[in-house]
PDB file of N, CA and C in Angstrom:
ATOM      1  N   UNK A   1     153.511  76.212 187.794  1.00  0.00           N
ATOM      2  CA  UNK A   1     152.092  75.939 187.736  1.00  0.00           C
ATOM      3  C   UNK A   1     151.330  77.260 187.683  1.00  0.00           C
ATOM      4  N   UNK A   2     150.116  77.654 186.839  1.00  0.00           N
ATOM      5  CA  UNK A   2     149.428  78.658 186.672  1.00  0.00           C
ATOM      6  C   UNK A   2     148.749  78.749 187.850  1.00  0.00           C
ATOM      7  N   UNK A   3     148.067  80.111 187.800  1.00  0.00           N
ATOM      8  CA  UNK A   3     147.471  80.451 189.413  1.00  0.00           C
ATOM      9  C   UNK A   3     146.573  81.285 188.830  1.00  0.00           C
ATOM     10  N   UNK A   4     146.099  80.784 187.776  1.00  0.00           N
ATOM     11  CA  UNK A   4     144.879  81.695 186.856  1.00  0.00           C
ATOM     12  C   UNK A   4     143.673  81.436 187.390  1.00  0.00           C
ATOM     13  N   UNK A   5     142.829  82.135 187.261  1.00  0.00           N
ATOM     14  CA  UNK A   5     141.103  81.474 187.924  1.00  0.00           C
ATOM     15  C   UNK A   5     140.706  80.706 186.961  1.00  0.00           C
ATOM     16  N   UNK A   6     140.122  79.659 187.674  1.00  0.00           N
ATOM     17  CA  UNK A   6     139.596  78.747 186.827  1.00  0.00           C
ATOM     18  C   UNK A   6     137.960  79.233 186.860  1.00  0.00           C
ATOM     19  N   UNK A   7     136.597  79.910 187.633  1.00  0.00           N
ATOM     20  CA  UNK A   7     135.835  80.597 187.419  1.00  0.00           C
ATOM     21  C   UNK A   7     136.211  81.656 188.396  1.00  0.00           C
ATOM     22  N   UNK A   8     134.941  82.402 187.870  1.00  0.00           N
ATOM     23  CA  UNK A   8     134.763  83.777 188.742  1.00  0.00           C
ATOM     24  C   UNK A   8     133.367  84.141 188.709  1.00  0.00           C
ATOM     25  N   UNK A   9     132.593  84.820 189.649  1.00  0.00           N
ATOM     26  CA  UNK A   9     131.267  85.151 190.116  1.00  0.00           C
ATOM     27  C   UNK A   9     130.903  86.439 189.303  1.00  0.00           C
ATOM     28  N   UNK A  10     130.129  86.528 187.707  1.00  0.00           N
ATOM     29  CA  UNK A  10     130.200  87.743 187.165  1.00  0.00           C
ATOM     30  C   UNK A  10     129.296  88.564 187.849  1.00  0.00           C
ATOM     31  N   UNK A  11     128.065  88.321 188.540  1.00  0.00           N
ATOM     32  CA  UNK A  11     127.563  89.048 189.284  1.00  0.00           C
ATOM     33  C   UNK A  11     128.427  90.013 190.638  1.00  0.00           C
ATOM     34  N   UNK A  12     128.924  89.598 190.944  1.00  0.00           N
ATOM     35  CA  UNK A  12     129.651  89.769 192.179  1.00  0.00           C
ATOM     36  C   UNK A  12     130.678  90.760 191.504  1.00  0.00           C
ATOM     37  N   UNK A  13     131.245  90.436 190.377  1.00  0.00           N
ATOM     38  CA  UNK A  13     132.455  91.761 189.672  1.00  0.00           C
ATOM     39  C   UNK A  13     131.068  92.658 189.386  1.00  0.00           C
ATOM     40  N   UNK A  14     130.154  92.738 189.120  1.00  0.00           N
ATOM     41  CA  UNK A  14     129.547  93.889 188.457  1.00  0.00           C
ATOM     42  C   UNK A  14     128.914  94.266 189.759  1.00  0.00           C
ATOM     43  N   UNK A  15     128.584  94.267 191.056  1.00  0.00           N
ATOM     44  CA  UNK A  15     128.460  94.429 192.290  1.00  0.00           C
ATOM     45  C   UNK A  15     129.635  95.280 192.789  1.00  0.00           C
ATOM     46  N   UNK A  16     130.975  94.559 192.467  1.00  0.00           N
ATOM     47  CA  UNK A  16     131.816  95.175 193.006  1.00  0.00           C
ATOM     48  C   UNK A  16     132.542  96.619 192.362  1.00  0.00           C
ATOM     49  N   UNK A  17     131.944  97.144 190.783  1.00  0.00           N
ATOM     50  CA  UNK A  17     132.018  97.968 190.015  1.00  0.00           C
ATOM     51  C   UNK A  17     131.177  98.565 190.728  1.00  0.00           C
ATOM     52  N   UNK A  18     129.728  98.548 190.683  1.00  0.00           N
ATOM     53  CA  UNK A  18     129.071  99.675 191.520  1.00  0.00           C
ATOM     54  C   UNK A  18     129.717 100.072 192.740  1.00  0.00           C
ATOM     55  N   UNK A  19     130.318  99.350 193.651  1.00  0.00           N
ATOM     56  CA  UNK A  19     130.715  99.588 195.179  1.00  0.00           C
ATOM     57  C   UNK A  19     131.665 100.166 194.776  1.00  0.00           C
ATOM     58  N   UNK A  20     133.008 100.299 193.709  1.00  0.00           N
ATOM     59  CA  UNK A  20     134.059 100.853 193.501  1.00  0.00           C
ATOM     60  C   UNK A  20     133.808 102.607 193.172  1.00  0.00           C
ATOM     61  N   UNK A  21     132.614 102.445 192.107  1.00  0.00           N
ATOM     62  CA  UNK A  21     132.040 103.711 191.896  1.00  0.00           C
ATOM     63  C   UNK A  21     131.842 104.535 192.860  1.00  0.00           C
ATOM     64  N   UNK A  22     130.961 103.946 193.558  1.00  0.00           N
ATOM     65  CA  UNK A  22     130.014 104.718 194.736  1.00  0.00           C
ATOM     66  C   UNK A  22     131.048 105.149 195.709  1.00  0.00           C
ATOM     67  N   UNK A  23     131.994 104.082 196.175  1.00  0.00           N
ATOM     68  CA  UNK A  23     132.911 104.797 197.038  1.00  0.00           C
ATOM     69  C   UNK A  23     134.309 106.182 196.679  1.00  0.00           C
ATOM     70  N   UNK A  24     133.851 105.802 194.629  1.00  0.00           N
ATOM     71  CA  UNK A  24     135.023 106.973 194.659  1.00  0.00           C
ATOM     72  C   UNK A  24     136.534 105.990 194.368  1.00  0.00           C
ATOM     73  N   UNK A  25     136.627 104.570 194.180  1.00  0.00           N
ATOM     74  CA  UNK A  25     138.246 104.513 194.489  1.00  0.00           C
ATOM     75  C   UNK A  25     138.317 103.579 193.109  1.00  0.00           C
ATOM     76  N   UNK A  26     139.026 104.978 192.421  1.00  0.00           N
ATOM     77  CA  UNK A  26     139.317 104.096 190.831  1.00  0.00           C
ATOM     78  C   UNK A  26     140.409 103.502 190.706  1.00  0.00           C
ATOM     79  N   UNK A  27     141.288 103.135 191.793  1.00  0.00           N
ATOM     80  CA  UNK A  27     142.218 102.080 191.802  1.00  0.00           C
ATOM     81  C   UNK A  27     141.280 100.671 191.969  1.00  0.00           C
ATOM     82  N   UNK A  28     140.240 100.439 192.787  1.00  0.00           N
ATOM     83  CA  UNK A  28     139.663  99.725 192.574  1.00  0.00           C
ATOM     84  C   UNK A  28     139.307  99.322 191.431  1.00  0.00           C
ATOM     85  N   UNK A  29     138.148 100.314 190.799  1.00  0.00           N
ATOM     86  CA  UNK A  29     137.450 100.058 189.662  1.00  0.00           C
ATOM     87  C   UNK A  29     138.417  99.981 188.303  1.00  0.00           C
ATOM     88  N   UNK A  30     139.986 100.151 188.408  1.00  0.00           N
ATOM     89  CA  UNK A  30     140.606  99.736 187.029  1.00  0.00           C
ATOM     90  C   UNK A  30     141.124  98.732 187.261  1.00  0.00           C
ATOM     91  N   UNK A  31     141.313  98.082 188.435  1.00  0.00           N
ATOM     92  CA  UNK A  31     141.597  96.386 188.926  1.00  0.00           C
ATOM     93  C   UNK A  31     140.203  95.759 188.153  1.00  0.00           C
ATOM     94  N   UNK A  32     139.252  95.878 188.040  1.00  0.00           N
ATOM     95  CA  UNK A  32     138.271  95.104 187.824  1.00  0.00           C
ATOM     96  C   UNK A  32     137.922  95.022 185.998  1.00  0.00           C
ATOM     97  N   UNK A  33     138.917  95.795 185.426  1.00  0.00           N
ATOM     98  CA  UNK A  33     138.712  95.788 184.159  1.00  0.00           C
ATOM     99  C   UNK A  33     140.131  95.296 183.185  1.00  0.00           C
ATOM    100  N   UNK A  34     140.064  94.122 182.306  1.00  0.00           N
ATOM    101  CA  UNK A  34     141.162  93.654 181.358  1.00  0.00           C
ATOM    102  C   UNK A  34     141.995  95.310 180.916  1.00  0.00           C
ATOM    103  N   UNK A  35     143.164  94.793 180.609  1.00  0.00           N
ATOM    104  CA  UNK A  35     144.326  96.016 180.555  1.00  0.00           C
ATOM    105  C   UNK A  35     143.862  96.387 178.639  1.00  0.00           C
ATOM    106  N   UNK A  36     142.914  95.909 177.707  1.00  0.00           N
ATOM    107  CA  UNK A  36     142.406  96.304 176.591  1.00  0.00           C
ATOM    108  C   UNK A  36     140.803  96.364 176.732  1.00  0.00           C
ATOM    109  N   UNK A  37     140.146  96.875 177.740  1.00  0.00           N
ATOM    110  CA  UNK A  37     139.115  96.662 177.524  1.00  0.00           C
ATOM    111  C   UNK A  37     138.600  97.856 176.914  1.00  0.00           C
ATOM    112  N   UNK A  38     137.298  97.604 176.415  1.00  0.00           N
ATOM    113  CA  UNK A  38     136.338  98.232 175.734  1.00  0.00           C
ATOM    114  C   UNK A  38     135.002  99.197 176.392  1.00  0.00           C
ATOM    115  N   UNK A  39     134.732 100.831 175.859  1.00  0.00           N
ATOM    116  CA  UNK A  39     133.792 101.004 176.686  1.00  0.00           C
ATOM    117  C   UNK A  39     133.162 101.698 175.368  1.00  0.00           C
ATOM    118  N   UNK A  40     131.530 101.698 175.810  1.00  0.00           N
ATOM    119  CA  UNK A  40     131.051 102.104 174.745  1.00  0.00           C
ATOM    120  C   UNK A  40     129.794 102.687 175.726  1.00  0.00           C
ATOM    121  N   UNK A  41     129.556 104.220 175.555  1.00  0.00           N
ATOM    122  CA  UNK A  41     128.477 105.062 176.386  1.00  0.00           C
ATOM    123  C   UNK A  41     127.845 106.290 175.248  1.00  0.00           C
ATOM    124  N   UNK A  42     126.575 105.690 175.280  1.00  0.00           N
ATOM    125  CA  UNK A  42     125.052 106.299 174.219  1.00  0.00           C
ATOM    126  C   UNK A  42     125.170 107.462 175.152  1.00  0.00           C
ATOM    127  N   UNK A  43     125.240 108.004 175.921  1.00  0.00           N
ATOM    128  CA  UNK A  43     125.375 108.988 176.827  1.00  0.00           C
ATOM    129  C   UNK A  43     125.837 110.237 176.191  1.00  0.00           C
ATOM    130  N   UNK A  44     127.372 110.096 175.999  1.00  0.00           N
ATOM    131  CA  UNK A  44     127.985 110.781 175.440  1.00  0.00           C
ATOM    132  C   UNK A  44     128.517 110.242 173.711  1.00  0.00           C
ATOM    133  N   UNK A  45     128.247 109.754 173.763  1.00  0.00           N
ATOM    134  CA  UNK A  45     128.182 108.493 171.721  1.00  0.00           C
ATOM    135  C   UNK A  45     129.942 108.528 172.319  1.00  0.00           C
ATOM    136  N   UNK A  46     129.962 107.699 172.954  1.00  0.00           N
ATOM    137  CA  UNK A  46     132.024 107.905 173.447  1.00  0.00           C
ATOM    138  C   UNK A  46     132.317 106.619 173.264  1.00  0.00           C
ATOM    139  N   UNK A  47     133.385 105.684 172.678  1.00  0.00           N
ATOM    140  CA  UNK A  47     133.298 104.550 172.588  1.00  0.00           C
ATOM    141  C   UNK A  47     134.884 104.971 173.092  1.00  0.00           C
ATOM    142  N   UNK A  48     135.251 104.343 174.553  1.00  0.00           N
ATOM    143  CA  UNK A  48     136.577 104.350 174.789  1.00  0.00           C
ATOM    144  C   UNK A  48     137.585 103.050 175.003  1.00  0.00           C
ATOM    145  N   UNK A  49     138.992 102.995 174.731  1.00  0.00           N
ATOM    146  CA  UNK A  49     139.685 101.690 174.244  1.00  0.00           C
ATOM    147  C   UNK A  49     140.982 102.223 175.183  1.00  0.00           C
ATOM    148  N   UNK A  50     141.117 100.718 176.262  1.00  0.00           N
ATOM    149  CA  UNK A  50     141.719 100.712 177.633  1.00  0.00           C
ATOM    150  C   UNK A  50     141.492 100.933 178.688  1.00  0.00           C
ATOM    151  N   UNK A  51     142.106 100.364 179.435  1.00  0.00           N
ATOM    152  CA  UNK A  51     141.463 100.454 181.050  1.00  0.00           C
ATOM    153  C   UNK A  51     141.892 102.017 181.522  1.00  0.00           C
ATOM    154  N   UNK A  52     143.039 102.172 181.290  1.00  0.00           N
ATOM    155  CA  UNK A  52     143.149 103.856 181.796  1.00  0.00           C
ATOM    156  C   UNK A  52     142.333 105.132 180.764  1.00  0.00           C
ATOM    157  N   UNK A  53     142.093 104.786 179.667  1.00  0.00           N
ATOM    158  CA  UNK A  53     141.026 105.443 179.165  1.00  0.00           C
ATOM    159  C   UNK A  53     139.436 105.239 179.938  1.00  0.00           C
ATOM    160  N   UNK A  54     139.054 104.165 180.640  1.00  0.00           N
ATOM    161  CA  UNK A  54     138.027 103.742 180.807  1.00  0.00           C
ATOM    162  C   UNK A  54     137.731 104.696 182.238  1.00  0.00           C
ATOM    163  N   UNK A  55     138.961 104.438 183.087  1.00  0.00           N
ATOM    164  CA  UNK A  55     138.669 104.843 184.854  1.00  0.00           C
ATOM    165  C   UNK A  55     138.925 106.623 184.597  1.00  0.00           C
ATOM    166  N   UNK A  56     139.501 107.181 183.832  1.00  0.00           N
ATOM    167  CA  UNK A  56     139.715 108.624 182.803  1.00  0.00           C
ATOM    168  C   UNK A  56     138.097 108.917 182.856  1.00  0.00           C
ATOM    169  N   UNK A  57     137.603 108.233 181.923  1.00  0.00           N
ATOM    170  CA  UNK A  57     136.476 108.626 182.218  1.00  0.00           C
ATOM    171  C   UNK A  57     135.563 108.557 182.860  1.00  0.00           C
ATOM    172  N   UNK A  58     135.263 107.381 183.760  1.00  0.00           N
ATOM    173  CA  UNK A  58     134.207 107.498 185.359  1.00  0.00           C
ATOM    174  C   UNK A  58     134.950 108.052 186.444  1.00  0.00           C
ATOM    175  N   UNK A  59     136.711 108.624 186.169  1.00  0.00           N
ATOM    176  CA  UNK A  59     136.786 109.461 187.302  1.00  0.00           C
ATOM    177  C   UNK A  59     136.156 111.036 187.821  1.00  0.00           C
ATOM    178  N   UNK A  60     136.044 111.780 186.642  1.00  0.00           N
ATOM    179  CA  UNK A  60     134.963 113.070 187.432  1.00  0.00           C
ATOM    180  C   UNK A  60     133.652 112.458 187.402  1.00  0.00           C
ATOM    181  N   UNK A  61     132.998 111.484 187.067  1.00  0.00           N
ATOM    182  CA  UNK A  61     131.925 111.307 187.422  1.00  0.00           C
ATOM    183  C   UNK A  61     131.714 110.552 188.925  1.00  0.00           C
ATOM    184  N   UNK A  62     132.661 110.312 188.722  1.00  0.00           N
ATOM    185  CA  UNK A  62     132.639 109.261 190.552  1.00  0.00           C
ATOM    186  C   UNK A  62     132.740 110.905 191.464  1.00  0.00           C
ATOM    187  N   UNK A  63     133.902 111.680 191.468  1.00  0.00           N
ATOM    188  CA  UNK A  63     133.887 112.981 192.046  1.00  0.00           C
ATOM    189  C   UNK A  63     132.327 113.681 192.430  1.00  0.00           C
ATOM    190  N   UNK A  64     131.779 113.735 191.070  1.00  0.00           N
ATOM    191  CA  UNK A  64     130.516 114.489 190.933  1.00  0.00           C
ATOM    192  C   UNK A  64     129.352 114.020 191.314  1.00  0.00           C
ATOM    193  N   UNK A  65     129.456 112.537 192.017  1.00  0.00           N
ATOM    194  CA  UNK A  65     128.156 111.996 191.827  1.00  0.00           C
ATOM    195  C   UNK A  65     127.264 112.692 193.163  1.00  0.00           C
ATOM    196  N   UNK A  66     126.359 112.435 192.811  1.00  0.00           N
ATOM    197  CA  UNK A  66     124.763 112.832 193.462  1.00  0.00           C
ATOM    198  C   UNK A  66     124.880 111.787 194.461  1.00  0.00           C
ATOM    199  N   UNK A  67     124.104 111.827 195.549  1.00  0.00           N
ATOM    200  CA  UNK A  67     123.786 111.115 196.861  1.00  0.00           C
ATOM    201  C   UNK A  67     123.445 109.819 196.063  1.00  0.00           C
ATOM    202  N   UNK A  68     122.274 109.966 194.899  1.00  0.00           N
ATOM    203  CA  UNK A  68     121.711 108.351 194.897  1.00  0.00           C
ATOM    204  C   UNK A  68     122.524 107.250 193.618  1.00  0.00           C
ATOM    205  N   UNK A  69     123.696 108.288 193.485  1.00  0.00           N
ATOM    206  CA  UNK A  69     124.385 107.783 192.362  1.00  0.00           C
ATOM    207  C   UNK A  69     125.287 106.106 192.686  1.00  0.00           C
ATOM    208  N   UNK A  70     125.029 105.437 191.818  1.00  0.00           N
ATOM    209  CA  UNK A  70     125.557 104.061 191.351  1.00  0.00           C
ATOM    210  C   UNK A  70     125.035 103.162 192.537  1.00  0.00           C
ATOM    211  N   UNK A  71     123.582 103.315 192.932  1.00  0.00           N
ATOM    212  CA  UNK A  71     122.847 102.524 193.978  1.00  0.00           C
ATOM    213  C   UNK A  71     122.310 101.387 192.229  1.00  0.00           C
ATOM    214  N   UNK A  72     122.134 100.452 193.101  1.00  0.00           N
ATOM    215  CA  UNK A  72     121.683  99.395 192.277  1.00  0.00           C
ATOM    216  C   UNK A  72     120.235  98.796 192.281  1.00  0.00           C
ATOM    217  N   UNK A  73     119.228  99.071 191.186  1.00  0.00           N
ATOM    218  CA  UNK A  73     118.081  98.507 190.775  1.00  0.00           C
ATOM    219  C   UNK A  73     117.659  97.363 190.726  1.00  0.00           C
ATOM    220  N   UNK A  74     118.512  96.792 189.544  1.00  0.00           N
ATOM    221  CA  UNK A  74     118.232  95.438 189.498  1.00  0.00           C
ATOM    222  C   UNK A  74     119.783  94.857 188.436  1.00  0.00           C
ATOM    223  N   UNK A  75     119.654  93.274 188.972  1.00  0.00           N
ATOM    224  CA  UNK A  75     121.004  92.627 188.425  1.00  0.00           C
ATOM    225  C   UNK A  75     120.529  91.335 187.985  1.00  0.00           C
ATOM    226  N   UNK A  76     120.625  91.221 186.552  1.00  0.00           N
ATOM    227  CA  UNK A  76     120.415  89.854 186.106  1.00  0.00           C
ATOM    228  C   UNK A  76     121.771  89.173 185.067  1.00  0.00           C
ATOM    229  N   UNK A  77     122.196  88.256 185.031  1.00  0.00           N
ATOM    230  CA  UNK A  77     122.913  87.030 184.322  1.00  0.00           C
ATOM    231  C   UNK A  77     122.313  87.509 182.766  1.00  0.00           C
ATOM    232  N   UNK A  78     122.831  87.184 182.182  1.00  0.00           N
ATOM    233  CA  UNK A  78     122.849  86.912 180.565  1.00  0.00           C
ATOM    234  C   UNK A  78     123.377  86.198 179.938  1.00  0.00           C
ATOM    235  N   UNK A  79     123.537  85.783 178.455  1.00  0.00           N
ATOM    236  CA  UNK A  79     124.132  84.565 177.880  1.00  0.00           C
ATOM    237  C   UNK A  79     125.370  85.328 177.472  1.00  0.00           C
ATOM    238  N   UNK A  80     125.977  86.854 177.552  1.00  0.00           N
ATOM    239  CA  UNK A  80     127.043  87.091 177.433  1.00  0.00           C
ATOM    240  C   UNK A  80     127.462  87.874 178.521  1.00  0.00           C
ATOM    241  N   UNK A  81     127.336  87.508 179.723  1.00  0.00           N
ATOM    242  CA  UNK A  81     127.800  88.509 181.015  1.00  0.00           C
ATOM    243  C   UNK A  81     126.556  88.767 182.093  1.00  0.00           C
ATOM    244  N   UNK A  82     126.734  90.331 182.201  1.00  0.00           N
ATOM    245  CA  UNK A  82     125.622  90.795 183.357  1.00  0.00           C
ATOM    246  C   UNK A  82     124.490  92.178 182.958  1.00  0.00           C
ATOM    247  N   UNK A  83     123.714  92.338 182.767  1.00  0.00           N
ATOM    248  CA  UNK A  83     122.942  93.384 183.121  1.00  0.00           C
ATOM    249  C   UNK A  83     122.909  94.446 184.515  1.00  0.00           C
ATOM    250  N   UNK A  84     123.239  95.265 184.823  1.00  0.00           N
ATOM    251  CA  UNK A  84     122.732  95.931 185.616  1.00  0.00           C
ATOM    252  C   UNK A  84     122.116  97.126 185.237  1.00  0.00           C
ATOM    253  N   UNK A  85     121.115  97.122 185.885  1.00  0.00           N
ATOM    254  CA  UNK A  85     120.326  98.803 186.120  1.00  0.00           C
ATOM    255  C   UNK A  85     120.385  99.225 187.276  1.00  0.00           C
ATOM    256  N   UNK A  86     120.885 100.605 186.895  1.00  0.00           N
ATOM    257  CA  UNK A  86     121.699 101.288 188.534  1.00  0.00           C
ATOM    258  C   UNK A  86     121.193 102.755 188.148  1.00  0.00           C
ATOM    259  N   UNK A  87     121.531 103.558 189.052  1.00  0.00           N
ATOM    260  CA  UNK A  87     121.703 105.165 189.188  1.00  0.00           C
ATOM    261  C   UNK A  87     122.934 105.607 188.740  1.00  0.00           C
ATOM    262  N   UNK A  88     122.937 106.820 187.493  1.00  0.00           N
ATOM    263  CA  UNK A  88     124.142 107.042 186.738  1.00  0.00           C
ATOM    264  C   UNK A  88     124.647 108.130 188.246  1.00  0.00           C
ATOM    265  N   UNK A  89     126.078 108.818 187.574  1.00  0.00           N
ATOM    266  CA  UNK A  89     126.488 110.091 188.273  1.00  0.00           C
ATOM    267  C   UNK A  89     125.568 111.410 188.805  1.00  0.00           C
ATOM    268  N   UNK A  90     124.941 111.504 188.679  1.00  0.00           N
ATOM    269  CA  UNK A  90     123.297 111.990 188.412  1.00  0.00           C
ATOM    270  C   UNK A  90     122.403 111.209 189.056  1.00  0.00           C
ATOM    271  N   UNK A  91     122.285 110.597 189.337  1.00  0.00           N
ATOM    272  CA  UNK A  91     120.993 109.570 189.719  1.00  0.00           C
ATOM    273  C   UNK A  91     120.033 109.182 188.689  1.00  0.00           C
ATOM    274  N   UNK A  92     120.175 109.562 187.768  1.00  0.00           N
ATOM    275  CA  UNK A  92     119.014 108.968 186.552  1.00  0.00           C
ATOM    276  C   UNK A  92     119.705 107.390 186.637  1.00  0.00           C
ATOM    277  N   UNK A  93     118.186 107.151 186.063  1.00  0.00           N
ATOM    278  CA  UNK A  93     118.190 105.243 185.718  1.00  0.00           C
ATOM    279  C   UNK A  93     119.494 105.243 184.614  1.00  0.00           C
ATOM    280  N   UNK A  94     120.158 104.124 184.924  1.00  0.00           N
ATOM    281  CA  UNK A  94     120.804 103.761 183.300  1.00  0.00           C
ATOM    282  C   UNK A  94     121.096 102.702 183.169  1.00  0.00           C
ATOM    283  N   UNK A  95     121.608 101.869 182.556  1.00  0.00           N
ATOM    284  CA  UNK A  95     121.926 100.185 182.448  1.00  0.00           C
ATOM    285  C   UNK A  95     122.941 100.342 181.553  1.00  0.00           C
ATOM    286  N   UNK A  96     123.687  99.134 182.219  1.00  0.00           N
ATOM    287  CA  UNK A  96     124.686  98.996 181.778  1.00  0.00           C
ATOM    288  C   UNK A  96     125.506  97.322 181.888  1.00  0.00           C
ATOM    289  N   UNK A  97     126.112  96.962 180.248  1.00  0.00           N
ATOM    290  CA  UNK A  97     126.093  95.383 180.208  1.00  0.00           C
ATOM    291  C   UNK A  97     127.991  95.076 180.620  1.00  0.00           C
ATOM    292  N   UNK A  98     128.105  94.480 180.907  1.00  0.00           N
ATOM    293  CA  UNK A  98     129.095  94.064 181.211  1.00  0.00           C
ATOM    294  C   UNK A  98     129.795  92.899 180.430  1.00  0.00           C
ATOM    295  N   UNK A  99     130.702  92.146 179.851  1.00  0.00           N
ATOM    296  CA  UNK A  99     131.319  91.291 179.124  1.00  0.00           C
ATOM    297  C   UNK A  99     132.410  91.138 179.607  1.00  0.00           C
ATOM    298  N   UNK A 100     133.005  89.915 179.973  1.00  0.00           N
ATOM    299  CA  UNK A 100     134.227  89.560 180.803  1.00  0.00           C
ATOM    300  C   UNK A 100     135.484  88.510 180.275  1.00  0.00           C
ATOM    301  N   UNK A 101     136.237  88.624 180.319  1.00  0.00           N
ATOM    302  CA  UNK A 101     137.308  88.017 180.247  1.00  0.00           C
ATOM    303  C   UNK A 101     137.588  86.439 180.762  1.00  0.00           C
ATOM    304  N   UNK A 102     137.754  85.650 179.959  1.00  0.00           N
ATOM    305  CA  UNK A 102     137.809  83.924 180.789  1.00  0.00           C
ATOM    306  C   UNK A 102     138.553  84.112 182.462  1.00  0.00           C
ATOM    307  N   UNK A 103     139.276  85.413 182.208  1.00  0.00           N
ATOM    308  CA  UNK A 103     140.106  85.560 183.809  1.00  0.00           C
ATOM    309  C   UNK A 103     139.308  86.414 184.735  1.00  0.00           C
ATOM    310  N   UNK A 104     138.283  86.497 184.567  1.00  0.00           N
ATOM    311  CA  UNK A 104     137.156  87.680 185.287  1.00  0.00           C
ATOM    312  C   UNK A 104     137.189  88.941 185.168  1.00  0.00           C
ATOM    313  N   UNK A 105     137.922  89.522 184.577  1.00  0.00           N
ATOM    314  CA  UNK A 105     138.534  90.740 184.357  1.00  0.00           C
ATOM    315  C   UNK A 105     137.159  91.575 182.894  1.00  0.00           C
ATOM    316  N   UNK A 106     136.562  92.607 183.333  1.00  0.00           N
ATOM    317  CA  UNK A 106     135.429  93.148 182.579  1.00  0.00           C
ATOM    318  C   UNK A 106     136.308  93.584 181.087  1.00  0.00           C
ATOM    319  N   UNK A 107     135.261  93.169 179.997  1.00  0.00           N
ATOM    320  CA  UNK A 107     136.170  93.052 179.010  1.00  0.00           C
ATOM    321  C   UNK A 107     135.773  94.126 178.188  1.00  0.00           C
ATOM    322  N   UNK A 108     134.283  94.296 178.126  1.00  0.00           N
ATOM    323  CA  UNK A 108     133.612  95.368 177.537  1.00  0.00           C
ATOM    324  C   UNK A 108     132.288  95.690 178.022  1.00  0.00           C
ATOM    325  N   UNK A 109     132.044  96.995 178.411  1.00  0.00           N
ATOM    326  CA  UNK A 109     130.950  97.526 178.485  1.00  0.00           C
ATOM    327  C   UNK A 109     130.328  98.836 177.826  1.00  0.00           C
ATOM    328  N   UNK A 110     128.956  98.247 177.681  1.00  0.00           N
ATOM    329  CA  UNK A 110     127.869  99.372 177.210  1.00  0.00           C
ATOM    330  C   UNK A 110     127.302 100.212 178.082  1.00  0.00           C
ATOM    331  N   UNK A 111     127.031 101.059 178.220  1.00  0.00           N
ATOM    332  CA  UNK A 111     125.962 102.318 178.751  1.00  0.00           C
ATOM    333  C   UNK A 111     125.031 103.066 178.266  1.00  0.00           C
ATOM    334  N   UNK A 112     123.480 103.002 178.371  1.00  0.00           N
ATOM    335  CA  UNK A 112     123.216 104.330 178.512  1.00  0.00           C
ATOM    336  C   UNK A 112     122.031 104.423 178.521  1.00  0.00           C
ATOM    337  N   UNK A 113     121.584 105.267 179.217  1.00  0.00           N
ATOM    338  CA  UNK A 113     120.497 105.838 179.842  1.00  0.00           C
ATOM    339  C   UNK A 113     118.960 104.621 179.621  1.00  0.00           C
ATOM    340  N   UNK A 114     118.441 104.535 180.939  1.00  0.00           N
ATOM    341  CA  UNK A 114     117.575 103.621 180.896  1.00  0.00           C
ATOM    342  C   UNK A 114     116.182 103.662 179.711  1.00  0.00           C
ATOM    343  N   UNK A 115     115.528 104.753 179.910  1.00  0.00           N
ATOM    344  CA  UNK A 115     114.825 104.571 179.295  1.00  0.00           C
ATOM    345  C   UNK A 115     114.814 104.551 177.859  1.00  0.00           C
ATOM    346  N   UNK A 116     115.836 104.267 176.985  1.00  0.00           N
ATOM    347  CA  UNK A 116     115.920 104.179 175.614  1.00  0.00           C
ATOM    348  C   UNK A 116     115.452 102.251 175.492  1.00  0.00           C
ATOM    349  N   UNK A 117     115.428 102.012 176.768  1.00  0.00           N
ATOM    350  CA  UNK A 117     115.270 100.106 176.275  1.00  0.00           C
ATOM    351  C   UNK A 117     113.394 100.339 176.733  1.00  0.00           C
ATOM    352  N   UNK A 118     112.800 101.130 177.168  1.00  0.00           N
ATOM    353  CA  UNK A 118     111.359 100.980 177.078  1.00  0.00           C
ATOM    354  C   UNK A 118     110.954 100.416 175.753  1.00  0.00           C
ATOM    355  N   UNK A 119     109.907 100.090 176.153  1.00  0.00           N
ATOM    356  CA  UNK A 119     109.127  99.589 174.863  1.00  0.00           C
ATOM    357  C   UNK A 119     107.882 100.073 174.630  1.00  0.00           C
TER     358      UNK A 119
END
C-alpha cells in the first residue's frame, strides 16, 4: 500500500523554506524541494536545474545573511502555489513564487528582487 500524501499545506512548506533559510540548515531546505526541481533568480539571471544545484546556491547566502534576512512580509495562496515576500540574504525586499509537486515537494521557484513588481 502507498504511503504517499494525499494533500499537503503549501503555505506551511513555503514557511518552512524561510525557517530552513534563516536557521542556516540546508539539509532541511533540500528535503523541501523535488530531486528535479527548478530555480529561476532575476537577481543573478541564474536559472538552476536540481535540488543539489538549488541548496549550492542558497548555501553562502544562508552563511552570509544579514540579521533581517529571510524574515517574512507577507504570504498569499495562488492558482499555481504560493507567493511570498520576505527579506533576501541582504535584507532587501524580494518575492519569491513557489510551485509544488502533487507530493508537496517545491517543484519550481522564481526570485527576484521586490521592487521590479511595483507598478
Amino acid at each position: 500500500m502507498s504511503t504517499l500524501p494525499t494533500t499537503f499545506d503549501p503555505l506551511a512548506v513555503a514557511v518552512d523554506w524561510l525557517d530552513a533559510c534563516r536557521s542556516g540548515d540546508l539539509e532541511a531546505l533540500g528535503d523541501l524541494y523535488d530531486e528535479e526541481a527548478t530555480q529561476e533568480c532575476d537577481r543573478e539571471y541564474s536559472i538552476l536545474v536540481g535540488r543539489e544545484a538549488i541548496v549550492s546556491y542558497w548555501g553562502p547566502r544562508m552563511e552570509r545573511r544579514s540579521g533581517s534576512a529571510f524574515t517574512l512580509d507577507d504570504l498569499a495562496p495562488t492558482s499555481f502555489g504560493v507567493q511570498v515576500d520576505y527579506r533576501d540574504d541582504k535584507g532587501e525586499a524580494a518575492r519569491i513564487h513557489f510551485h509544488f509537486s502533487y507530493l508537496g515537494k517545491i517543484l519550481h521557484t522564481s526570485c527576484r528582487p521586490r521592487w521590479r513588481y511595483a507598478a
